[in-house]
C-alpha atoms as a PDB file:
ATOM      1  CA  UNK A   1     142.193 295.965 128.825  1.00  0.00           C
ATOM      2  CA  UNK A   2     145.631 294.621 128.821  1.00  0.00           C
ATOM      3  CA  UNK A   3     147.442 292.956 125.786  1.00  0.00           C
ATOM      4  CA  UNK A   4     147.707 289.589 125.991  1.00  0.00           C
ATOM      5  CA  UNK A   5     151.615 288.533 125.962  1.00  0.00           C
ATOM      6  CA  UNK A   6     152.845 286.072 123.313  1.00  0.00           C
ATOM      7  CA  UNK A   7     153.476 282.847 123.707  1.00  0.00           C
ATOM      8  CA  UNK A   8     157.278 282.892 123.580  1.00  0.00           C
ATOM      9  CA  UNK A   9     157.803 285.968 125.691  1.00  0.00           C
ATOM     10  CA  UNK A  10     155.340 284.161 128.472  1.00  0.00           C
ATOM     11  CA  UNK A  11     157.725 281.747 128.537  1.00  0.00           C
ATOM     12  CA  UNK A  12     160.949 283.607 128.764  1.00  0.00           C
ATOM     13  CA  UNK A  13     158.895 285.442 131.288  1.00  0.00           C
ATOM     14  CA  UNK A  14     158.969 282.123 133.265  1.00  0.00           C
ATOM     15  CA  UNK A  15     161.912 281.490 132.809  1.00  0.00           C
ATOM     16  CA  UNK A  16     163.010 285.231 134.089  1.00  0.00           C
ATOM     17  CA  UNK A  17     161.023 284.448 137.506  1.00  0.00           C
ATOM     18  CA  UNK A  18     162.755 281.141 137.599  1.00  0.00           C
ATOM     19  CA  UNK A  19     166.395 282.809 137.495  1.00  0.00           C
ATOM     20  CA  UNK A  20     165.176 284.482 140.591  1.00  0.00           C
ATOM     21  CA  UNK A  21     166.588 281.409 142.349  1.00  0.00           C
ATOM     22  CA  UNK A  22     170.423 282.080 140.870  1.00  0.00           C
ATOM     23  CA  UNK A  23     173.110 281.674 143.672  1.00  0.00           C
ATOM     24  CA  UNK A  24     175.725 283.133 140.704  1.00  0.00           C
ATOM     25  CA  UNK A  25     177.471 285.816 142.004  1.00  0.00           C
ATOM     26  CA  UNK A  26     178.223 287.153 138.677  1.00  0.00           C
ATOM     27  CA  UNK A  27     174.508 286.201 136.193  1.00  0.00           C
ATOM     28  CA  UNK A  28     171.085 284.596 137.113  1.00  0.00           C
ATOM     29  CA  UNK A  29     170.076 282.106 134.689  1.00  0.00           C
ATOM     30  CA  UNK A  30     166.653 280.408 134.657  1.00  0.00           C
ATOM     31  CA  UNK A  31     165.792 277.777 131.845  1.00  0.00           C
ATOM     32  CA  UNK A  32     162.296 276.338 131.145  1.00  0.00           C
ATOM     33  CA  UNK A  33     161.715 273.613 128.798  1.00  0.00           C
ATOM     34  CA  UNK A  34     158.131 273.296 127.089  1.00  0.00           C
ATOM     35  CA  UNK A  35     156.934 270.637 124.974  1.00  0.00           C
ATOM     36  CA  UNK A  36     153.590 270.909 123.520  1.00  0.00           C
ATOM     37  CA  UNK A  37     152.592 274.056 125.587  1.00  0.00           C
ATOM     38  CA  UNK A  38     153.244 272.407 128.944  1.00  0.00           C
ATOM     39  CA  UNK A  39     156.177 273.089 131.369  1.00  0.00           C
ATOM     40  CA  UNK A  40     158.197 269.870 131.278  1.00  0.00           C
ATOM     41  CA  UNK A  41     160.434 271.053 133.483  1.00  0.00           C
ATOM     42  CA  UNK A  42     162.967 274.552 134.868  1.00  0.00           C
ATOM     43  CA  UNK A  43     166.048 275.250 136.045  1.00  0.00           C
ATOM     44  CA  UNK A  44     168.331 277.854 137.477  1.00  0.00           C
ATOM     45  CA  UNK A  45     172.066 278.274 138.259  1.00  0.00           C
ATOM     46  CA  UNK A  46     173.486 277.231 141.261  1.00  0.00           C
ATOM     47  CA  UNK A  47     175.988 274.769 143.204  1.00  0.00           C
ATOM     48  CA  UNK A  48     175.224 271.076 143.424  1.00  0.00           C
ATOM     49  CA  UNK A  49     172.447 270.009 145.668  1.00  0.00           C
ATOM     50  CA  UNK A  50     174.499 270.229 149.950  1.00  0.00           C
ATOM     51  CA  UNK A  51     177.354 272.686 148.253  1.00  0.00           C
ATOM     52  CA  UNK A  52     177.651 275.914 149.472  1.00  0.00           C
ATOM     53  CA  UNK A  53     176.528 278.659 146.557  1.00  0.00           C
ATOM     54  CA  UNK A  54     178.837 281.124 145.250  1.00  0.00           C
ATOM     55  CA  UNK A  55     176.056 283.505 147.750  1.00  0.00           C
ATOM     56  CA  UNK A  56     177.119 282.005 150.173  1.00  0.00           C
ATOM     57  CA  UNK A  57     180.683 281.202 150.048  1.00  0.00           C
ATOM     58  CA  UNK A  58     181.020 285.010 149.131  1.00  0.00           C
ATOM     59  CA  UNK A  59     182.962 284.834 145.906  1.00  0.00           C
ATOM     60  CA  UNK A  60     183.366 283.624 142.825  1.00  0.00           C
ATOM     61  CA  UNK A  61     186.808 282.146 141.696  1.00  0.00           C
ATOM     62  CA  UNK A  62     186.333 282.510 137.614  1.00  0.00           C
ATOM     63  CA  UNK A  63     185.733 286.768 138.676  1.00  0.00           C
ATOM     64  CA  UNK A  64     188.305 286.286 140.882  1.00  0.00           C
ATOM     65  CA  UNK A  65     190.825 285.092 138.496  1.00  0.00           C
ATOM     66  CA  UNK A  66     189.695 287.357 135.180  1.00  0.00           C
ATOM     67  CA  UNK A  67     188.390 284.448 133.413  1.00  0.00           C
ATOM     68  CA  UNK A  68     186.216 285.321 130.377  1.00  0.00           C
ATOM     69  CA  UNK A  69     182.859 284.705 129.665  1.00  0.00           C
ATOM     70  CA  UNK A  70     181.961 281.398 128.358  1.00  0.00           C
ATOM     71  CA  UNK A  71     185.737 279.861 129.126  1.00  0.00           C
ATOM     72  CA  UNK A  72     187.493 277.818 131.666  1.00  0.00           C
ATOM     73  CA  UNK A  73     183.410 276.858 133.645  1.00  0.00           C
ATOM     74  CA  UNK A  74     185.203 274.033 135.311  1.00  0.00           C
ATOM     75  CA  UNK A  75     186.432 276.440 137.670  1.00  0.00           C
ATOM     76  CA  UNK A  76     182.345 277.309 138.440  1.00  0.00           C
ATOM     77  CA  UNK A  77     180.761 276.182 141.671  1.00  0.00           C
ATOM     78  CA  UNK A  78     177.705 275.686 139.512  1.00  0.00           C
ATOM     79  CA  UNK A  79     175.457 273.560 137.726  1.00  0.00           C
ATOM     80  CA  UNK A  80     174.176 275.853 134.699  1.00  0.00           C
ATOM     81  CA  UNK A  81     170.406 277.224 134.089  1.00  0.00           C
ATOM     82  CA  UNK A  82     169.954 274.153 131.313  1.00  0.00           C
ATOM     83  CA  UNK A  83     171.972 271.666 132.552  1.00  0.00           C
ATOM     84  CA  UNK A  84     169.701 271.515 135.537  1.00  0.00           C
ATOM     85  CA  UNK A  85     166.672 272.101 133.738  1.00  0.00           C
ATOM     86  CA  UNK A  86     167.580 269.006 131.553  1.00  0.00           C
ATOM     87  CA  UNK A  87     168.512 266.746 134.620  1.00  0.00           C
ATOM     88  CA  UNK A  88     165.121 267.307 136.038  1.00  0.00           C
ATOM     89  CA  UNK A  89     163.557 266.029 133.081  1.00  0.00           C
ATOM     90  CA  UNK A  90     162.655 262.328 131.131  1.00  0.00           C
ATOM     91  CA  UNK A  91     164.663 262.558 127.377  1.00  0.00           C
ATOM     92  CA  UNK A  92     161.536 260.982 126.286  1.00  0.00           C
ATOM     93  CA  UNK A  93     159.151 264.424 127.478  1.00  0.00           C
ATOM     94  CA  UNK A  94     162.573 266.783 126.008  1.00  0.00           C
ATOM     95  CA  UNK A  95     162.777 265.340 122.054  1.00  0.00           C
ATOM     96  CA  UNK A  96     161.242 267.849 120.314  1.00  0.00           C
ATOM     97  CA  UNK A  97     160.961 270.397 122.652  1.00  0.00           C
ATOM     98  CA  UNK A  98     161.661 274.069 123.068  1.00  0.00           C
ATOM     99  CA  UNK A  99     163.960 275.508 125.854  1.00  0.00           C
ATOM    100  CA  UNK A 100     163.388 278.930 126.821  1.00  0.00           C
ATOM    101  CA  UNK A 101     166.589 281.170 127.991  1.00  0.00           C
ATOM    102  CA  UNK A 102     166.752 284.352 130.482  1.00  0.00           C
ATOM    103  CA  UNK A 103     170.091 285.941 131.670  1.00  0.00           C
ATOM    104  CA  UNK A 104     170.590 288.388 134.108  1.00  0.00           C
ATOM    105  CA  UNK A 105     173.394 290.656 135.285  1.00  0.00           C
ATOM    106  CA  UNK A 106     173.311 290.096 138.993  1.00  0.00           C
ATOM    107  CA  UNK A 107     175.105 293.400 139.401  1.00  0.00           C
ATOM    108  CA  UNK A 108     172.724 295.658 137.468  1.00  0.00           C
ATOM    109  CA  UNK A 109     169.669 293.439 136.984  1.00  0.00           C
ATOM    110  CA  UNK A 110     170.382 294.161 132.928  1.00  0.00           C
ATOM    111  CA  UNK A 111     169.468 291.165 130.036  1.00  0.00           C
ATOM    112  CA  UNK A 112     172.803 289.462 129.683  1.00  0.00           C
ATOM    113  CA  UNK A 113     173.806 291.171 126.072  1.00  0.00           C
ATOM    114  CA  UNK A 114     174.794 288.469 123.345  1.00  0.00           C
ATOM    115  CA  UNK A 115     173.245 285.990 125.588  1.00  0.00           C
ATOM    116  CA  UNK A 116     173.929 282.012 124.904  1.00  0.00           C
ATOM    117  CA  UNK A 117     174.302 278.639 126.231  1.00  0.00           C
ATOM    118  CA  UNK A 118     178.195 277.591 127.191  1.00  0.00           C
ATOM    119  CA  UNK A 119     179.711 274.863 124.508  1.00  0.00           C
ATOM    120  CA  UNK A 120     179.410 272.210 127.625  1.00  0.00           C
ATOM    121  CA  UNK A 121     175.456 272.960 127.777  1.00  0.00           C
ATOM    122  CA  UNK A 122     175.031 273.055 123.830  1.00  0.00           C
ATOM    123  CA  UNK A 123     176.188 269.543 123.781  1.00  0.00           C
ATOM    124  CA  UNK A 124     173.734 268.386 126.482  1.00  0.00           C
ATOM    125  CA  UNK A 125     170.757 270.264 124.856  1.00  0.00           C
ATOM    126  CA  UNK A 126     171.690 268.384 121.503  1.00  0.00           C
ATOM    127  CA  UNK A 127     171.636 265.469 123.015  1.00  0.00           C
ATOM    128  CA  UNK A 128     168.433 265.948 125.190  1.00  0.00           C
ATOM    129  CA  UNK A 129     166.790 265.948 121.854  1.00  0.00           C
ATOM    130  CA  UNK A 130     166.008 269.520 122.071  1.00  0.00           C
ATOM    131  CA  UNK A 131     165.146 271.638 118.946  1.00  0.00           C
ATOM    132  CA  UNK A 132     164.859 275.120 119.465  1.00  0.00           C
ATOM    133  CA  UNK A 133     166.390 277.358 121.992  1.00  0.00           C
ATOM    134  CA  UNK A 134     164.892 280.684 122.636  1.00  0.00           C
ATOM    135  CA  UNK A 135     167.132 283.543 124.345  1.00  0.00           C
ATOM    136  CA  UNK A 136     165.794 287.004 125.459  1.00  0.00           C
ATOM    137  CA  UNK A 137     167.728 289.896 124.569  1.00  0.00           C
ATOM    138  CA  UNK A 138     165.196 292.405 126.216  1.00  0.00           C
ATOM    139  CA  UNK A 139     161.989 292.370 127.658  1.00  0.00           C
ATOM    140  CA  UNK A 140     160.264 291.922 124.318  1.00  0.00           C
ATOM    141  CA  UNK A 141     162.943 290.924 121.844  1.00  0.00           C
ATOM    142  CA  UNK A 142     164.496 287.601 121.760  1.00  0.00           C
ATOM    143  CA  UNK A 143     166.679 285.459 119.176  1.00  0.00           C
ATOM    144  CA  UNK A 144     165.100 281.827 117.816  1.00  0.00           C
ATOM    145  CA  UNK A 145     168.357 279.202 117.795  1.00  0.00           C
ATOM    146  CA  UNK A 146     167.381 276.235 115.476  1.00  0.00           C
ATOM    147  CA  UNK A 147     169.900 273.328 117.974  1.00  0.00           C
ATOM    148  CA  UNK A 148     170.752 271.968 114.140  1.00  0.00           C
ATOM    149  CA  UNK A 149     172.828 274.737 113.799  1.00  0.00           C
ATOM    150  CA  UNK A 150     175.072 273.730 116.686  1.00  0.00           C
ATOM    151  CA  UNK A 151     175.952 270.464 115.063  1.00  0.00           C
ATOM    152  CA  UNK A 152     175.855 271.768 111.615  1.00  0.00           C
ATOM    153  CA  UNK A 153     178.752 274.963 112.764  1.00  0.00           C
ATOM    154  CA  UNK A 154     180.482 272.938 115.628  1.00  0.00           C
ATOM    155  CA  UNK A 155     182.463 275.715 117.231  1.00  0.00           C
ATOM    156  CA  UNK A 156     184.507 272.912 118.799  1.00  0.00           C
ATOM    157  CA  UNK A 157     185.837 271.760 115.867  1.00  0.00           C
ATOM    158  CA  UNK A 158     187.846 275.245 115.495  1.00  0.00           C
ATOM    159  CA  UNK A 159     188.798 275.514 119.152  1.00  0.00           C
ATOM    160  CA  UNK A 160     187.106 278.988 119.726  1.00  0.00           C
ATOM    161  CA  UNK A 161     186.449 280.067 123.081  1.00  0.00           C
ATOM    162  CA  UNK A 162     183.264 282.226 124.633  1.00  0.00           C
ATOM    163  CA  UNK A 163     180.576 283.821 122.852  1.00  0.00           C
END
């Protein structure tokens, strides 16, 4: 009989399948939000709604120009893995809630290592009213980010870049 998967990794599971729909050139991002054990909503990286993707366009300016992870994203074609995850759902349905957090390498099809939302997205989860964020690491381990702790060690009150 097979083992019966935990709660959290079911989740990141989902939100795994959902990165399946990543038009990111570089890393495939797929967010889920749950609230009370129900889906409240998903979303996955890609260019606004009638823009062509970074697939389709055929490259990607930030890899084109060097740019580091987690700097310089208004350069990016696209709408982040939570950002459109948290448009596609009521604030009311998100207060409380739990968003759940796969990356992976498009190149390699690897867990993004050190794995975490951008500063712009941070500040739209804390305002969604989310309170936990949970990012996989591998297929079975995953970190548990209280949101708190983004307001409580504001990274952009020190100016630091990436992650």
């Amino acid at each position: 009989m097979m083992e019966r998967r935990d709660k959290v990794n079911y989740y990141l599971d989902l939100a795994k399948m959902v990165s399946q729909r990543s038009t990111c050139l570089r890393r495939h991002y797929g967010a889920v939000i749950v609230k009370n054990d129900e889906v409240i909503s998903t979303g996955y990286v890609g260019a606004p709604r009638g823009r062509k993707n970074c697939t389709d366009v055929g490259e990607c300016i930030r890899q084109k120009m060097a740019i580091p992870r987690g700097e310089r994203y208004e350069l990016c074609r696209s709408v982040h893995a939570e950002t459109n995850a948290i448009i596609s759902a009521s604030r009311d349905k998100m207060i409380g809630s739990a968003m759940y957090l796969t990356g992976v390498e498009a190149d390699t099809g690897e867990y993004v290592k050190n794995s975490c939302s951008c500063s712009m997205c941070k500040r739209q989860i804390i305002n969604a009213g989310i309170e936990t964020v949970y990012v996989r690491d591998t297929e079975d381990e995953y970190r548990v980010i209280p949101v708190q702790s983004w307001i409580d060690e504001d990274e952009s009150l020190e100016g630091t870049f990436g992650y």
